[in-house]
N, C-alpha and C. Protein backbone atom coordinates (compact mmCIF):
# COMPACT_ATOMS: atom_id res chain seq x y z
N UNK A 1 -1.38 46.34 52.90
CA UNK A 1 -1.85 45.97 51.59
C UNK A 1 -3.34 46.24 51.51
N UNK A 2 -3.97 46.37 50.08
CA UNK A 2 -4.96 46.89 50.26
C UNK A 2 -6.06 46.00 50.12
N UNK A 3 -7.29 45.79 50.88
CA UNK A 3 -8.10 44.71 51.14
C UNK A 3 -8.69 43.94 49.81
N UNK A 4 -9.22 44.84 49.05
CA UNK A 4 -9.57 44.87 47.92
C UNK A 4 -8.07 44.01 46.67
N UNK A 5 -7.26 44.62 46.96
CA UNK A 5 -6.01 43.50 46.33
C UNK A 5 -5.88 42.46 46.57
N UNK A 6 -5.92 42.12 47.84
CA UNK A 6 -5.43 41.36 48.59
C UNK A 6 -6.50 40.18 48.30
N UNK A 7 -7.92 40.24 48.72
CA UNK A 7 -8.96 39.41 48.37
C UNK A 7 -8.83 39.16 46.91
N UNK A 8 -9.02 39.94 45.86
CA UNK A 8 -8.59 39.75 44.40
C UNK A 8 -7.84 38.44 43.74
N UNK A 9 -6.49 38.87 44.47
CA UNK A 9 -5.21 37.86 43.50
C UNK A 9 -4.92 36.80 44.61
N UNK A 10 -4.68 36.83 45.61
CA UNK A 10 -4.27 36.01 46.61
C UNK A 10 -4.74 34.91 46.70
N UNK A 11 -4.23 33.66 46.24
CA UNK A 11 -4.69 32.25 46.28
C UNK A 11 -3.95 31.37 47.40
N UNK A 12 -4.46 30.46 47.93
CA UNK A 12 -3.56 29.73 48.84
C UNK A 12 -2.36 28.74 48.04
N UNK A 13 -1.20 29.04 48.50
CA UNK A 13 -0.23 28.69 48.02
C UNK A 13 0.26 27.09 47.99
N UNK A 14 -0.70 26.50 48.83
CA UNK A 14 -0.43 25.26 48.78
C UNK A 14 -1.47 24.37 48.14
N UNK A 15 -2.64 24.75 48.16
CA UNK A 15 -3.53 23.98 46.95
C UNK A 15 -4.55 24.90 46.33
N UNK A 16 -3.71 26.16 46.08
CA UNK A 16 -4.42 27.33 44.79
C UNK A 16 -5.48 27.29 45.38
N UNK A 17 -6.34 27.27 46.16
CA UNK A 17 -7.77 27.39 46.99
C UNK A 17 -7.82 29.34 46.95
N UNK A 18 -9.02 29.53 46.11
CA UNK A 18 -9.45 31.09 46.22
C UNK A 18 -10.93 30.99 46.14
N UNK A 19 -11.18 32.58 46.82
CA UNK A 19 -10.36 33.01 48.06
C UNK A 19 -9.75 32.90 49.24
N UNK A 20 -9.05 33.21 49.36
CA UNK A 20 -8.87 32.70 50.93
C UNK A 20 -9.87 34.13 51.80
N UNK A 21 -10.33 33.41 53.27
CA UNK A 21 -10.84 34.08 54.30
C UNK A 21 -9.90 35.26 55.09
N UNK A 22 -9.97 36.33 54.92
CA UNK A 22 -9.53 37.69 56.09
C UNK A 22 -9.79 37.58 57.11
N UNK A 23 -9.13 37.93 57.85
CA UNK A 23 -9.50 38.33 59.45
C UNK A 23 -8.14 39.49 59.86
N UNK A 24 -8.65 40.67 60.13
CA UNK A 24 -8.18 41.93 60.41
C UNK A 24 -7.85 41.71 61.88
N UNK A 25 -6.84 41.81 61.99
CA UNK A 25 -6.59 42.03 64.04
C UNK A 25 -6.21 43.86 63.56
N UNK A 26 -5.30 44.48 62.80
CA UNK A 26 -5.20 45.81 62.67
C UNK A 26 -5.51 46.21 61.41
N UNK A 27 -6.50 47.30 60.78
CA UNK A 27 -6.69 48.01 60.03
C UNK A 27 -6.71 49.73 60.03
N UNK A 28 -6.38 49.91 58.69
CA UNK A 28 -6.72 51.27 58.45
C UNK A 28 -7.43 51.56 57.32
N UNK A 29 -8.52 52.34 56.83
CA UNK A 29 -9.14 52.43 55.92
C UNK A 29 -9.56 51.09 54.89
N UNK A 30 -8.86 51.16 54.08
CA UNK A 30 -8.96 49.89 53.02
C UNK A 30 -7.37 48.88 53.51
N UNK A 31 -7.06 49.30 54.09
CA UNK A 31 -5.25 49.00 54.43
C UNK A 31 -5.74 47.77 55.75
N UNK A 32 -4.84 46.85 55.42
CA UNK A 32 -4.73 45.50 56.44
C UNK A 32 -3.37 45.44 57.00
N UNK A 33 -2.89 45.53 58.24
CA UNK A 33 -1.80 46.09 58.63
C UNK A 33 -1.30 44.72 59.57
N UNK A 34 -2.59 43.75 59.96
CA UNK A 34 -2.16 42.65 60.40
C UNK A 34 -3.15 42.40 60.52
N UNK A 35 -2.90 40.52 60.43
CA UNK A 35 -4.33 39.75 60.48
C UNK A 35 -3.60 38.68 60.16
N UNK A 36 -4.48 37.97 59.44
CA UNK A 36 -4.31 36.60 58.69
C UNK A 36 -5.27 36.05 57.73
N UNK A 37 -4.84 35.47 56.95
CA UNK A 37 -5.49 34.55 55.58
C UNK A 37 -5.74 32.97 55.75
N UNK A 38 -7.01 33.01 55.71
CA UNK A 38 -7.20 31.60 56.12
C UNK A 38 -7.79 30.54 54.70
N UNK A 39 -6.89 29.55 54.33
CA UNK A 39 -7.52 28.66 53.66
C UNK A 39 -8.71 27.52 54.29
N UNK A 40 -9.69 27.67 54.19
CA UNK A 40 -10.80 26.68 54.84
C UNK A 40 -10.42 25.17 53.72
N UNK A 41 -9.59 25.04 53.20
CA UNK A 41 -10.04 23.77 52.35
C UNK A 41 -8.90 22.83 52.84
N UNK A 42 -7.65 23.68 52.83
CA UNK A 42 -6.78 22.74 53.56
C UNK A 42 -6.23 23.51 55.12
N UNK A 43 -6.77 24.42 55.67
CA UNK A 43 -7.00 25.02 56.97
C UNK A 43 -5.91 25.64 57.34
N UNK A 44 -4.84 25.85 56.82
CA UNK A 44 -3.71 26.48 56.77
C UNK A 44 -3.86 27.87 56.98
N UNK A 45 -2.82 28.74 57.82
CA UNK A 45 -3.20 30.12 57.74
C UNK A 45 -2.07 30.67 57.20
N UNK A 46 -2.26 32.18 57.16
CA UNK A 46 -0.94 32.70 56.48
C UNK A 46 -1.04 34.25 57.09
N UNK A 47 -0.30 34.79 57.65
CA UNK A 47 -0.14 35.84 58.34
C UNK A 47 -0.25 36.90 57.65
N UNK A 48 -0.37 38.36 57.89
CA UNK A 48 -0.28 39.21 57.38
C UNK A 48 0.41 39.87 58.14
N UNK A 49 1.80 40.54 58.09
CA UNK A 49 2.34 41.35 59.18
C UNK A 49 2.68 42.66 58.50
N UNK A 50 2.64 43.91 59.27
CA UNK A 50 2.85 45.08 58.79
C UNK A 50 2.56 45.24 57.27
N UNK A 51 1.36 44.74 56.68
CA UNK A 51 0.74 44.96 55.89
C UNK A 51 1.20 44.01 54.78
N UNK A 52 1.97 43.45 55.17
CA UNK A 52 2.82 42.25 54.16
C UNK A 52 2.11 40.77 54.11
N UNK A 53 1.46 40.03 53.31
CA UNK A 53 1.08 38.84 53.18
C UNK A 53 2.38 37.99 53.29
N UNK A 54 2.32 37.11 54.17
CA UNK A 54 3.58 36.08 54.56
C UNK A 54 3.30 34.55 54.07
N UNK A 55 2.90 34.90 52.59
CA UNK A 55 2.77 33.25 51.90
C UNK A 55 3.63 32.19 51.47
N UNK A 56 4.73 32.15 52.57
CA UNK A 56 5.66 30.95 52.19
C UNK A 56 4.81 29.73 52.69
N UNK A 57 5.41 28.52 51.87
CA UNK A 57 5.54 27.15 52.03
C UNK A 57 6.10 26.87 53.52
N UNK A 58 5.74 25.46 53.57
CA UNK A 58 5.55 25.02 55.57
C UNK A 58 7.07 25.13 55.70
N UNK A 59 7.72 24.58 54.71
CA UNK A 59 9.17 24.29 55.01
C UNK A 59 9.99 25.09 55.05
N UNK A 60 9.49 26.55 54.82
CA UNK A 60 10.02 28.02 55.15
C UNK A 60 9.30 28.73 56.10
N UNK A 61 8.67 28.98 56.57
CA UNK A 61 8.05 29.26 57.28
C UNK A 61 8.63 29.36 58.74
N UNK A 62 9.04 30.30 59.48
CA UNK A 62 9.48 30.88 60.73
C UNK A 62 8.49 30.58 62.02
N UNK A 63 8.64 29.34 62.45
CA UNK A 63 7.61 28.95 63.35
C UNK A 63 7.31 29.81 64.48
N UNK A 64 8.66 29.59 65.35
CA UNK A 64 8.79 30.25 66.31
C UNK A 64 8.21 31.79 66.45
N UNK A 65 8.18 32.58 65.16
CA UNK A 65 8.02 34.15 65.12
C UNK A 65 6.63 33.85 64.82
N UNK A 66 6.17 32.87 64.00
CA UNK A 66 4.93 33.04 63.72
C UNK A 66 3.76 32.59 65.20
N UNK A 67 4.85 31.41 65.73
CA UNK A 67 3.70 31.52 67.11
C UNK A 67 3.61 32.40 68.51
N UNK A 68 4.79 33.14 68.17
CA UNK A 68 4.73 34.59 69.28
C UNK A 68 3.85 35.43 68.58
N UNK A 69 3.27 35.78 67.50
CA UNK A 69 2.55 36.45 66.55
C UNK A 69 1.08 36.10 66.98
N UNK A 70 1.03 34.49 66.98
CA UNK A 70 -0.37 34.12 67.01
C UNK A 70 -0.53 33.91 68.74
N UNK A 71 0.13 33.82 69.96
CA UNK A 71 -0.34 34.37 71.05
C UNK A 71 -0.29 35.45 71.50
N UNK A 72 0.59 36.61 70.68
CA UNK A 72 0.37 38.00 70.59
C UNK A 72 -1.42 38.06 70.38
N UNK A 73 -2.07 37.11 69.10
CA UNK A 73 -2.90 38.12 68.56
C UNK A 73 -4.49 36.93 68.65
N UNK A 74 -4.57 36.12 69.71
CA UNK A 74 -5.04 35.15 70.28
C UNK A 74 -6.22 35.24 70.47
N UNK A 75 -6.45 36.53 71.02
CA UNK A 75 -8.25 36.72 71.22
C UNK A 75 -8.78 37.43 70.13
N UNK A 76 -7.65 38.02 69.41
CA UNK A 76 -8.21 38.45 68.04
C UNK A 76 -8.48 37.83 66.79
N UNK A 77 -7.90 36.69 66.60
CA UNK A 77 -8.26 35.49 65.92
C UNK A 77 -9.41 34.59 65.76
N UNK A 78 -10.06 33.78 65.01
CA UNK A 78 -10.35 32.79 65.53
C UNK A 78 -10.20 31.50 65.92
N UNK A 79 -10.26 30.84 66.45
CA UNK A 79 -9.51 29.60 66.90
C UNK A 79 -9.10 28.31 65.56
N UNK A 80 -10.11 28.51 65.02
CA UNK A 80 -9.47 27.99 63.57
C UNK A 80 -8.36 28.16 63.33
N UNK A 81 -7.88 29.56 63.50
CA UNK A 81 -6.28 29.87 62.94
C UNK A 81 -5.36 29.68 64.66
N UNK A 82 -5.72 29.98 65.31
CA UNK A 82 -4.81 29.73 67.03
C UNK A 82 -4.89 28.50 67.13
N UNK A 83 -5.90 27.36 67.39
CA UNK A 83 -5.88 26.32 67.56
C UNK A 83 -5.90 25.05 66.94
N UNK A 84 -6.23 25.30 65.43
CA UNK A 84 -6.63 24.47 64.49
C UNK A 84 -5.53 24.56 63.68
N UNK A 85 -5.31 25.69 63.54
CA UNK A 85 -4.67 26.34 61.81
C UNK A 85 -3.43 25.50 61.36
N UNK A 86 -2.83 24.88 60.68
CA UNK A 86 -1.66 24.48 59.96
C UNK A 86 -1.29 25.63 59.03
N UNK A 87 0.21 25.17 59.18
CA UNK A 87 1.31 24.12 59.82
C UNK A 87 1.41 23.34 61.30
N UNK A 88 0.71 24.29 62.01
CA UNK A 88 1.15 24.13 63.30
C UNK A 88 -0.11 24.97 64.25
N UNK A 89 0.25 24.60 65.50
CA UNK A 89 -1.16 25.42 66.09
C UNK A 89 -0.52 25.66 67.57
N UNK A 90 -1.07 26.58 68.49
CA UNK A 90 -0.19 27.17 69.97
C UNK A 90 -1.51 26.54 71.25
């Protein structure tokens, strides 16, 4: 997705908080291919995988995949989102 979009419309889904914060673990040009979206207000993160923003609600949300994701991508993060981040933290 493209960075510039993505920063634009993307609000946090659980208390409309915009913008939310980027953090790129893979890019290409203007293209975000993985990372994550961080709300600082209620500290929640939200993945970005293969260029896809993954903004479901806690109660959908794929824990298990999401925390092989976030010790996949651990030193590329910041600990806000690895250790802090809600729903949940690794």
């Amino acid at each position: 997705m493209k960075k510039s979009l993505m920063m634009d419309i993307i609000a946090c889904p659980t208390d409309k908080q915009f913008p939310l914060e980027l953090f790129e673990v893979r890019s290409n040009e203007d293209d975000v291919i993985d990372g994550a979206l961080f709300c600082r207000k209620c500290k929640r993160f939200y993945l970005v995988v293969d260029e896809i923003p993954i903004l479901l609600p806690d109660d959908l949300r794929e824990k298990e995949r999401e925390m092989d994701i976030l010790r996949k991508w651990k030193g590329k993060l910041p600990s806000e989102i690895t250790e802090e981040g809600k729903p949940w933290h690794i």
